[in-house]
PDB file of N, CA and C in Angstrom:
ATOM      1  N   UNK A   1       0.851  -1.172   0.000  1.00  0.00           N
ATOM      2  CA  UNK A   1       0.000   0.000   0.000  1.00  0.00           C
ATOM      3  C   UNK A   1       0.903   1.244   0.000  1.00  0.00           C
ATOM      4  N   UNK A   2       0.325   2.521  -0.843  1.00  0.00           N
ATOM      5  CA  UNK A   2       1.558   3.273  -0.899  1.00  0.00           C
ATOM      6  C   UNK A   2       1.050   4.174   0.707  1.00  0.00           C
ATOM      7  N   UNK A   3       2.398   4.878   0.654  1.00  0.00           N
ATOM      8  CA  UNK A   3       2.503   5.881   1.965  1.00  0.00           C
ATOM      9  C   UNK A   3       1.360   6.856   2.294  1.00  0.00           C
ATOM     10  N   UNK A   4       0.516   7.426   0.691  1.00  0.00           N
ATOM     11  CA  UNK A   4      -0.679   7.823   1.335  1.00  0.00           C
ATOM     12  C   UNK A   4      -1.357   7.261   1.505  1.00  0.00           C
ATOM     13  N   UNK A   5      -2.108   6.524   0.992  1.00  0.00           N
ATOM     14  CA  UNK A   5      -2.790   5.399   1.336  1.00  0.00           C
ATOM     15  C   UNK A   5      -2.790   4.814   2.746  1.00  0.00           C
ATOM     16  N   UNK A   6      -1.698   4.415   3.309  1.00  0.00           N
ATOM     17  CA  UNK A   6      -2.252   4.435   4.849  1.00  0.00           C
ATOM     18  C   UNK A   6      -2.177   5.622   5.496  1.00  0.00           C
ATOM     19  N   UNK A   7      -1.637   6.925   5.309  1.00  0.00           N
ATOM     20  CA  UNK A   7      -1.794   7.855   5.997  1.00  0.00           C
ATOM     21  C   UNK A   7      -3.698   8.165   5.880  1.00  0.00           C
ATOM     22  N   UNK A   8      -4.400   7.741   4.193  1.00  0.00           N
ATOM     23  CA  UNK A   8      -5.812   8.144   4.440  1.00  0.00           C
ATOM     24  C   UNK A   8      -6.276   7.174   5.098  1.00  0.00           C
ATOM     25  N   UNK A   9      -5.981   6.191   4.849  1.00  0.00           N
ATOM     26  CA  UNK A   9      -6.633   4.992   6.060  1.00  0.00           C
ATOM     27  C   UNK A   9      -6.500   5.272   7.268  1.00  0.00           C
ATOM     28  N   UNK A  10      -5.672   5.460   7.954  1.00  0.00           N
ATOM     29  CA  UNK A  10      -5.091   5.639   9.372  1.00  0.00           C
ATOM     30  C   UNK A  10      -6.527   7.017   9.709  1.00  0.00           C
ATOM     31  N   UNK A  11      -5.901   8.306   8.779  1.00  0.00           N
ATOM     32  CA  UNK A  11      -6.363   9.556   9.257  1.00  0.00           C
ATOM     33  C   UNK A  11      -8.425   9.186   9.281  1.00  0.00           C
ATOM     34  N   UNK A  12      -8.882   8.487   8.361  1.00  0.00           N
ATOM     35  CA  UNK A  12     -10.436   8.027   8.155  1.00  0.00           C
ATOM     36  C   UNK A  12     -10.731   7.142   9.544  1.00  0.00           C
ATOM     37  N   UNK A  13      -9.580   6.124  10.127  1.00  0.00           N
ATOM     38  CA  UNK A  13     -10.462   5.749  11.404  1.00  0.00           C
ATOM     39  C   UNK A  13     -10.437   6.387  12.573  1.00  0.00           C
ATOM     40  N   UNK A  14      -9.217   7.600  12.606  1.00  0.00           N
ATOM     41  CA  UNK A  14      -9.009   8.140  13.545  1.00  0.00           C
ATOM     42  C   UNK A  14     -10.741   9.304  13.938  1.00  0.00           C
ATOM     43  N   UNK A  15     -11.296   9.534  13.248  1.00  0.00           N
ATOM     44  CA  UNK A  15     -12.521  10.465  13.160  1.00  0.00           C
ATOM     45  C   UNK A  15     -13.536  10.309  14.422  1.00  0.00           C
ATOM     46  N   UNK A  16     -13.143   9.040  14.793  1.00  0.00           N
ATOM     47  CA  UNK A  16     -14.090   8.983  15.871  1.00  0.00           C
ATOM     48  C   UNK A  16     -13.090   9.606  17.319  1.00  0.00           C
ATOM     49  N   UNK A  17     -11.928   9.592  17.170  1.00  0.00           N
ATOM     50  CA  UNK A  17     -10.983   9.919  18.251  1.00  0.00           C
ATOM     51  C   UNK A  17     -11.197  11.681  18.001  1.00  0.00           C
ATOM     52  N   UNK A  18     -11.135  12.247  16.734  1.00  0.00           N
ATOM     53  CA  UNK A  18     -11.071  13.612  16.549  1.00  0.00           C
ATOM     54  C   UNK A  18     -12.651  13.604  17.526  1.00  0.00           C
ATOM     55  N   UNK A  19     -13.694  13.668  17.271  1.00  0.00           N
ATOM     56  CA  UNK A  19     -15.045  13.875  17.151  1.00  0.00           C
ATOM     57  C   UNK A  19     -15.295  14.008  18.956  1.00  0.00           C
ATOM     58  N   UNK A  20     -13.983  12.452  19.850  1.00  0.00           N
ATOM     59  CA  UNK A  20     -14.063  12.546  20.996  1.00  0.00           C
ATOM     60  C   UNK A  20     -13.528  14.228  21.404  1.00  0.00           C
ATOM     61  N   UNK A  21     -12.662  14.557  21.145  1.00  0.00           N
ATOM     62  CA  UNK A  21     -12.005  15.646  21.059  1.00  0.00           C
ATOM     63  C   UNK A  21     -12.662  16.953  20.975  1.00  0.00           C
ATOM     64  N   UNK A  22     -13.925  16.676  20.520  1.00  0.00           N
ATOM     65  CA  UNK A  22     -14.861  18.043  20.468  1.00  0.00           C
ATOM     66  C   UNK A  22     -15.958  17.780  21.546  1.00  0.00           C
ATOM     67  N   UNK A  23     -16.334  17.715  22.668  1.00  0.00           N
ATOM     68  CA  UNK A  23     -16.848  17.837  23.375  1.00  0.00           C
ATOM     69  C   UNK A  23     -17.864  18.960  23.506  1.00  0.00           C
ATOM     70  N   UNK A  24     -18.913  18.984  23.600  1.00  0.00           N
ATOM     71  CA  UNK A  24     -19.985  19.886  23.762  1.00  0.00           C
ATOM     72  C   UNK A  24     -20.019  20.681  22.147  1.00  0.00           C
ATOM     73  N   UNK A  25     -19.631  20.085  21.682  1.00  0.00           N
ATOM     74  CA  UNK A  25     -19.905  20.755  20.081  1.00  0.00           C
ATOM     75  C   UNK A  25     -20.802  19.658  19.379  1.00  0.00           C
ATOM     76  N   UNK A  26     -22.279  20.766  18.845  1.00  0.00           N
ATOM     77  CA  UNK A  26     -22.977  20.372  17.925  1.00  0.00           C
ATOM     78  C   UNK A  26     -22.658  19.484  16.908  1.00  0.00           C
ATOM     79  N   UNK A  27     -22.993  18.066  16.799  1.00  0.00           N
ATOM     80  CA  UNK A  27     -23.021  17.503  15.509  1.00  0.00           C
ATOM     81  C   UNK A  27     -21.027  17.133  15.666  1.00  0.00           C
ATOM     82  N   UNK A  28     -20.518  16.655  16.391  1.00  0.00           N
ATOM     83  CA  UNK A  28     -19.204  16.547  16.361  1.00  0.00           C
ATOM     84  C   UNK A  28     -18.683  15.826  15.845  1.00  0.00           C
ATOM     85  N   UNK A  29     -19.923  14.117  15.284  1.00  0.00           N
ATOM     86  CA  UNK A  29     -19.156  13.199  14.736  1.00  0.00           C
ATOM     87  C   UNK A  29     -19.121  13.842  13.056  1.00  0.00           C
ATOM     88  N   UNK A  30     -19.841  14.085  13.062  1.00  0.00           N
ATOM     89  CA  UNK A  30     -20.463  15.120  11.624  1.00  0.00           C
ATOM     90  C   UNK A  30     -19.241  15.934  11.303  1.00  0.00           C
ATOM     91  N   UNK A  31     -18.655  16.770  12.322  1.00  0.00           N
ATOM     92  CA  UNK A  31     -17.635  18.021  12.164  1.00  0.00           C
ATOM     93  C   UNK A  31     -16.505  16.893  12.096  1.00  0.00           C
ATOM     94  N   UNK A  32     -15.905  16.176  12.811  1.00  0.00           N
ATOM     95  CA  UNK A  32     -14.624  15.399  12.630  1.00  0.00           C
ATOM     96  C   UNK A  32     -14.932  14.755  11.842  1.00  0.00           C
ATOM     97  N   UNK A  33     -15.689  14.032  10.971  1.00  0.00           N
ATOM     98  CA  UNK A  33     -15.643  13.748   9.404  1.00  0.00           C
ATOM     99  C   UNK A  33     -15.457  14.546   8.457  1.00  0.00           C
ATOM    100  N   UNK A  34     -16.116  15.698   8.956  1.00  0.00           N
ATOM    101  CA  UNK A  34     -15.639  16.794   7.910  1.00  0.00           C
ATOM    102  C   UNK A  34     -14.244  17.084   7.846  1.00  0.00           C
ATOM    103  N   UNK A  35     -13.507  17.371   9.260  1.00  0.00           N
ATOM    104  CA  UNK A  35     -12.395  17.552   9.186  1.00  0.00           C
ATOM    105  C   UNK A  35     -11.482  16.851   8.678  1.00  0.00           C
ATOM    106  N   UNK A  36     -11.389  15.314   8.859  1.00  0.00           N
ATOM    107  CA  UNK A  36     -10.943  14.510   8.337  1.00  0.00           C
ATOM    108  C   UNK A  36     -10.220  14.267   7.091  1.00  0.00           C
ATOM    109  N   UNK A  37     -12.041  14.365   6.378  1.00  0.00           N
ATOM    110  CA  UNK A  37     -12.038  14.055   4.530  1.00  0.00           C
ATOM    111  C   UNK A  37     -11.606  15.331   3.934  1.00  0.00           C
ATOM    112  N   UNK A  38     -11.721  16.398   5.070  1.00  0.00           N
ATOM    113  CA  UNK A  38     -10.871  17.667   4.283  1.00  0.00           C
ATOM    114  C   UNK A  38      -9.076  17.567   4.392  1.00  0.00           C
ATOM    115  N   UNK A  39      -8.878  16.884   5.474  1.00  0.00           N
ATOM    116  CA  UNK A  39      -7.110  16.765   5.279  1.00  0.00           C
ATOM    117  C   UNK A  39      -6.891  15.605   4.751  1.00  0.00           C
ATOM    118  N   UNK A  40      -7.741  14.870   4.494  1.00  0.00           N
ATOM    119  CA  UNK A  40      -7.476  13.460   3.733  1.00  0.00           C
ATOM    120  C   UNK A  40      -7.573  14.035   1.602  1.00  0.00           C
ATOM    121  N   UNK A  41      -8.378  15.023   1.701  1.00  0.00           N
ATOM    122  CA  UNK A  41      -8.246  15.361   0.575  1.00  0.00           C
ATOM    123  C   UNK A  41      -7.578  16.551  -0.361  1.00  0.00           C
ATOM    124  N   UNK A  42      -7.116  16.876   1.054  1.00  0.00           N
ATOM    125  CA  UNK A  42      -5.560  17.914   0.920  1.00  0.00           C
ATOM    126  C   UNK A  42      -4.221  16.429   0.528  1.00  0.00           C
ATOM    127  N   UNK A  43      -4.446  16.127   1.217  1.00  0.00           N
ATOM    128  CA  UNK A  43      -3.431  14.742   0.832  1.00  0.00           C
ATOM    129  C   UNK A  43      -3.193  14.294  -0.221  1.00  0.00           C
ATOM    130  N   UNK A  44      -4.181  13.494  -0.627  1.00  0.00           N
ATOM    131  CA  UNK A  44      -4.628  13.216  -1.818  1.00  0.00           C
ATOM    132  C   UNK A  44      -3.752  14.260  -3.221  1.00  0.00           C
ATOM    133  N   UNK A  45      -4.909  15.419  -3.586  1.00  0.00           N
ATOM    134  CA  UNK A  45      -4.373  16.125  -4.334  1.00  0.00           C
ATOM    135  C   UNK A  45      -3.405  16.794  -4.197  1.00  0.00           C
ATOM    136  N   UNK A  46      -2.237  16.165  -3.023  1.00  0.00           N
ATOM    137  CA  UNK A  46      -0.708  16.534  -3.031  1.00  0.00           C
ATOM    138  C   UNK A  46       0.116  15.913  -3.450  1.00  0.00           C
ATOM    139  N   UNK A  47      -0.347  14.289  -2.902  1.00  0.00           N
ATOM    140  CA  UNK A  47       0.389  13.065  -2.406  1.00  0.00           C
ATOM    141  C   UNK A  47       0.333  12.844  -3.862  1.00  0.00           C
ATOM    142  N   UNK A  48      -0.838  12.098  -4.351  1.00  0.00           N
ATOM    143  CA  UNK A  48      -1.393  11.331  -5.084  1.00  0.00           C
ATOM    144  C   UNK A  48      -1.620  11.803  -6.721  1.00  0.00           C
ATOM    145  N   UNK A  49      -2.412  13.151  -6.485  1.00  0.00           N
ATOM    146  CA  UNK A  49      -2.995  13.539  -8.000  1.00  0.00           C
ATOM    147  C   UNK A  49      -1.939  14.396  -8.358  1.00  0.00           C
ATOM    148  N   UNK A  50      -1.292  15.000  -7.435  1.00  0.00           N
ATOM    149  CA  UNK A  50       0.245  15.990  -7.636  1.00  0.00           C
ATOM    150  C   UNK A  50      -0.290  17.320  -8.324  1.00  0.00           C
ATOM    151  N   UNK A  51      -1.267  17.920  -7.844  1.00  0.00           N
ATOM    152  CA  UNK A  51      -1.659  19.355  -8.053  1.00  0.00           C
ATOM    153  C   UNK A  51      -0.692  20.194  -7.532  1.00  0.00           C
ATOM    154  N   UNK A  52      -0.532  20.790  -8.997  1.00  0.00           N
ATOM    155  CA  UNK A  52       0.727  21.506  -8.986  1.00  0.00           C
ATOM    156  C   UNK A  52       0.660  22.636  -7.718  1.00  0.00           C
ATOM    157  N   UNK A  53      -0.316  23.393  -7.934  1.00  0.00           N
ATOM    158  CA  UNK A  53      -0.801  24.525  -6.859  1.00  0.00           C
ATOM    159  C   UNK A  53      -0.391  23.856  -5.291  1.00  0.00           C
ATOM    160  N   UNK A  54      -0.785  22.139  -5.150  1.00  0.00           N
ATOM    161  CA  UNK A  54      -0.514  22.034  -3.951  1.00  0.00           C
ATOM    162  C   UNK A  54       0.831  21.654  -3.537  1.00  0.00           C
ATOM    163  N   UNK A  55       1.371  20.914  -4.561  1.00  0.00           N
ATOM    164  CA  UNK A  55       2.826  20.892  -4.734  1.00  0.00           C
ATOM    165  C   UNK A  55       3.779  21.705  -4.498  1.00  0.00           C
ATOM    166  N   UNK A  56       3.485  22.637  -5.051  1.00  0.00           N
ATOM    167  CA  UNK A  56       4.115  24.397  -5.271  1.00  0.00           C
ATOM    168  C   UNK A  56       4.019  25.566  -4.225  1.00  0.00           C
ATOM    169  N   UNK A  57       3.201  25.318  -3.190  1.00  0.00           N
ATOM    170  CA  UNK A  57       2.993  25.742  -1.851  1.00  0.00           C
ATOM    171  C   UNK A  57       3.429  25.389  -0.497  1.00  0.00           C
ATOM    172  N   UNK A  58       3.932  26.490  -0.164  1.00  0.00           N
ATOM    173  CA  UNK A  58       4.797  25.655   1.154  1.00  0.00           C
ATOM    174  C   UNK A  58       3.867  25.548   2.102  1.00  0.00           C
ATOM    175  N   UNK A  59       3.808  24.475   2.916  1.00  0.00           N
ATOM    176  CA  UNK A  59       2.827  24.244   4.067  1.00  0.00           C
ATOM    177  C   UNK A  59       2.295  25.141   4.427  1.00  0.00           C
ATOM    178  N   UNK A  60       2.907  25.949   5.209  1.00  0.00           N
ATOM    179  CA  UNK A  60       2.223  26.937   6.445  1.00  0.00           C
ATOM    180  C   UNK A  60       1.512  27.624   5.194  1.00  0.00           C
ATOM    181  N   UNK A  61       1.753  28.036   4.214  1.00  0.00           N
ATOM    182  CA  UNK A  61       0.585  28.612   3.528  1.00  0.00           C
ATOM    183  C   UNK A  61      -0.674  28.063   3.450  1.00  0.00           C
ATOM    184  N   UNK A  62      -0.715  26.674   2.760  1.00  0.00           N
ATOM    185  CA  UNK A  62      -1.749  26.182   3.110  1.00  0.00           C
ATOM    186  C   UNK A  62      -2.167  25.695   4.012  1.00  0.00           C
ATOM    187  N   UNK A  63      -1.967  26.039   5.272  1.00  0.00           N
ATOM    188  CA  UNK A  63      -2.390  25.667   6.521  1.00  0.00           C
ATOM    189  C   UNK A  63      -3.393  26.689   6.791  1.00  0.00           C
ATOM    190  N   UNK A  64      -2.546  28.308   6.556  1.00  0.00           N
ATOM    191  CA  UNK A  64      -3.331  29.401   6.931  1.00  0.00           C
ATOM    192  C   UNK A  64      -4.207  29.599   6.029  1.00  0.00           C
ATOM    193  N   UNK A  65      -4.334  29.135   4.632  1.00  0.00           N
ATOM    194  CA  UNK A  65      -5.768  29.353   4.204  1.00  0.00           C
ATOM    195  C   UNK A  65      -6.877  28.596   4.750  1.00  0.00           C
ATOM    196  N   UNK A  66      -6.299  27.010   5.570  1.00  0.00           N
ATOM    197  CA  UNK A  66      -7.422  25.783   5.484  1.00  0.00           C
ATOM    198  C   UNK A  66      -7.715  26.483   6.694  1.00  0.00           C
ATOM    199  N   UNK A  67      -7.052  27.247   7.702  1.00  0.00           N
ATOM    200  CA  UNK A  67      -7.384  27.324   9.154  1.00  0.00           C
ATOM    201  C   UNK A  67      -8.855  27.928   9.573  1.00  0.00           C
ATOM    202  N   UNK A  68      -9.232  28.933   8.883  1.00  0.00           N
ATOM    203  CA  UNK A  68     -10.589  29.433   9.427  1.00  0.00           C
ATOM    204  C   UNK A  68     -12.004  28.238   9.120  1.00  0.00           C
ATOM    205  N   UNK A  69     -11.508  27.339   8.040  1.00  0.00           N
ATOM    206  CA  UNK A  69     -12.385  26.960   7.533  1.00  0.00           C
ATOM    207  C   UNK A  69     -12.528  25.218   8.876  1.00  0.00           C
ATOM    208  N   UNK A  70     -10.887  24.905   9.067  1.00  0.00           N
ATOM    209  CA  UNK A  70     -11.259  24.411  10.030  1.00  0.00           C
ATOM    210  C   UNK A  70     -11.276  24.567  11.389  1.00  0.00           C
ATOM    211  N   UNK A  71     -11.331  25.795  11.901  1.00  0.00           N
ATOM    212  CA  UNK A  71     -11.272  26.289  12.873  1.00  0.00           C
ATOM    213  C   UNK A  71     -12.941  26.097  13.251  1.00  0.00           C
ATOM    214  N   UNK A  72     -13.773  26.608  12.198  1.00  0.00           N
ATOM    215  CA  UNK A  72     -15.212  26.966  12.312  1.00  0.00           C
ATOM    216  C   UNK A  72     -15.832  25.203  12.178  1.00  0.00           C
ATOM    217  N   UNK A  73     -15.312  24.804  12.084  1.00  0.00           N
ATOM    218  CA  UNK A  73     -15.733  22.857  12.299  1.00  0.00           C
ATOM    219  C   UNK A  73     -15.612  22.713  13.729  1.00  0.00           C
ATOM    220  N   UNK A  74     -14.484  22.942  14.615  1.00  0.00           N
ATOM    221  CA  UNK A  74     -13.997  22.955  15.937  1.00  0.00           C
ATOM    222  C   UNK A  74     -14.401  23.847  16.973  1.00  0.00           C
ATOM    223  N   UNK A  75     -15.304  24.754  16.764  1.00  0.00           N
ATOM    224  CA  UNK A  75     -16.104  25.748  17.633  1.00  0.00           C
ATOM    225  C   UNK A  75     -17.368  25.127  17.646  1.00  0.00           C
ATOM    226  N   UNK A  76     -18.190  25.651  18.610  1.00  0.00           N
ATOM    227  CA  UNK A  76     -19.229  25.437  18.648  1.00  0.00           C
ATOM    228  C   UNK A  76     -20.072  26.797  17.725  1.00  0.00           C
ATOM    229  N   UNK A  77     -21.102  26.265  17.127  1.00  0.00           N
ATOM    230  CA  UNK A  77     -21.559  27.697  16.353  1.00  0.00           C
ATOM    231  C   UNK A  77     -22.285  28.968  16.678  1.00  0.00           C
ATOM    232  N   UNK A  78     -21.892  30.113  16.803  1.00  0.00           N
ATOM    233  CA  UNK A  78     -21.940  31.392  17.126  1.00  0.00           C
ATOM    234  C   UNK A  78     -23.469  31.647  16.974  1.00  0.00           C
ATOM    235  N   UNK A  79     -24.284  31.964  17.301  1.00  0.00           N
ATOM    236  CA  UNK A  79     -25.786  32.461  17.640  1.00  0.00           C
ATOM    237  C   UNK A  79     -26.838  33.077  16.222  1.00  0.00           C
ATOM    238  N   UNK A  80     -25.545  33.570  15.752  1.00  0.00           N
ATOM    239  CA  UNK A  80     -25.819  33.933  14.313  1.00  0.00           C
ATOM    240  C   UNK A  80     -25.486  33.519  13.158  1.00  0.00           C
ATOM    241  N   UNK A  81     -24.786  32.378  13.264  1.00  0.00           N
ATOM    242  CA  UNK A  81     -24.504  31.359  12.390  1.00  0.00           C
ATOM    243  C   UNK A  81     -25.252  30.301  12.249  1.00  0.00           C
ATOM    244  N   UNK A  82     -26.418  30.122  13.017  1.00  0.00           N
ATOM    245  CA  UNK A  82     -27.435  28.881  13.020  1.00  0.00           C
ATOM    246  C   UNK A  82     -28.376  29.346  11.892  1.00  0.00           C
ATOM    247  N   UNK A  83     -28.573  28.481  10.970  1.00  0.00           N
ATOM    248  CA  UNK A  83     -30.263  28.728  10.419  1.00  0.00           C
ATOM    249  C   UNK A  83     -30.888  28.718  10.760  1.00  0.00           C
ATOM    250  N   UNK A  84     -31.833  29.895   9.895  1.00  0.00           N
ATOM    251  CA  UNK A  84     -33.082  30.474  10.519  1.00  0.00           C
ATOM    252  C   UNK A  84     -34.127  29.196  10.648  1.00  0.00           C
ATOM    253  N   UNK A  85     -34.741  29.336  11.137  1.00  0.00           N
ATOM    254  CA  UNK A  85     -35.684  28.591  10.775  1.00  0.00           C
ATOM    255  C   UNK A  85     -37.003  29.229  10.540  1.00  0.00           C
ATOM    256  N   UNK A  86     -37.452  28.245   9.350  1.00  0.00           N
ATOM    257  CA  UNK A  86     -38.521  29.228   8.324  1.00  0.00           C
ATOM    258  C   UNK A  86     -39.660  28.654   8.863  1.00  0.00           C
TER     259      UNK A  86
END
């Protein structure tokens, strides 16, 4: 099996350990899957498909773009971020 390949295997069963990790957050097994399949698919189109863009970027860059997006998986959601309900 190549090297990503168990890193996505490994990182896909770990989701239930992330999900423990969020405590009192809405929908957590939900959010650590999300988180997951989002660094599993940063991987991927690095490791694997060799996107140049991701290739061509030094980490911490793409860290600080992925960060708000997974930051807001790892909070609980802000009062005004819930849908309305119609």
């Amino acid at each position: 099996m190549a090297p990503a390949c168990r890193t996505t295997a490994r990182a896909l069963r770990s989701g239930r350990r992330v999900s423990a990790a969020l405590p009192g957050v809405e929908d957590a097994e939900l959010r650590a899957a999300l988180l997951v399949t989002t660094l599993v698919s940063v991987t991927i189109g690095h490791q694997l498909v060799g996107l140049d863009a991701l290739r061509d970027t030094p980490a911490d860059h793409i860290a600080t773009l992925l960060r708000p997006a997974l930051t807001s998986l790892t909070e609980p959601p802000q009062v005004n971020d819930r849908p309305s309900q119609l």
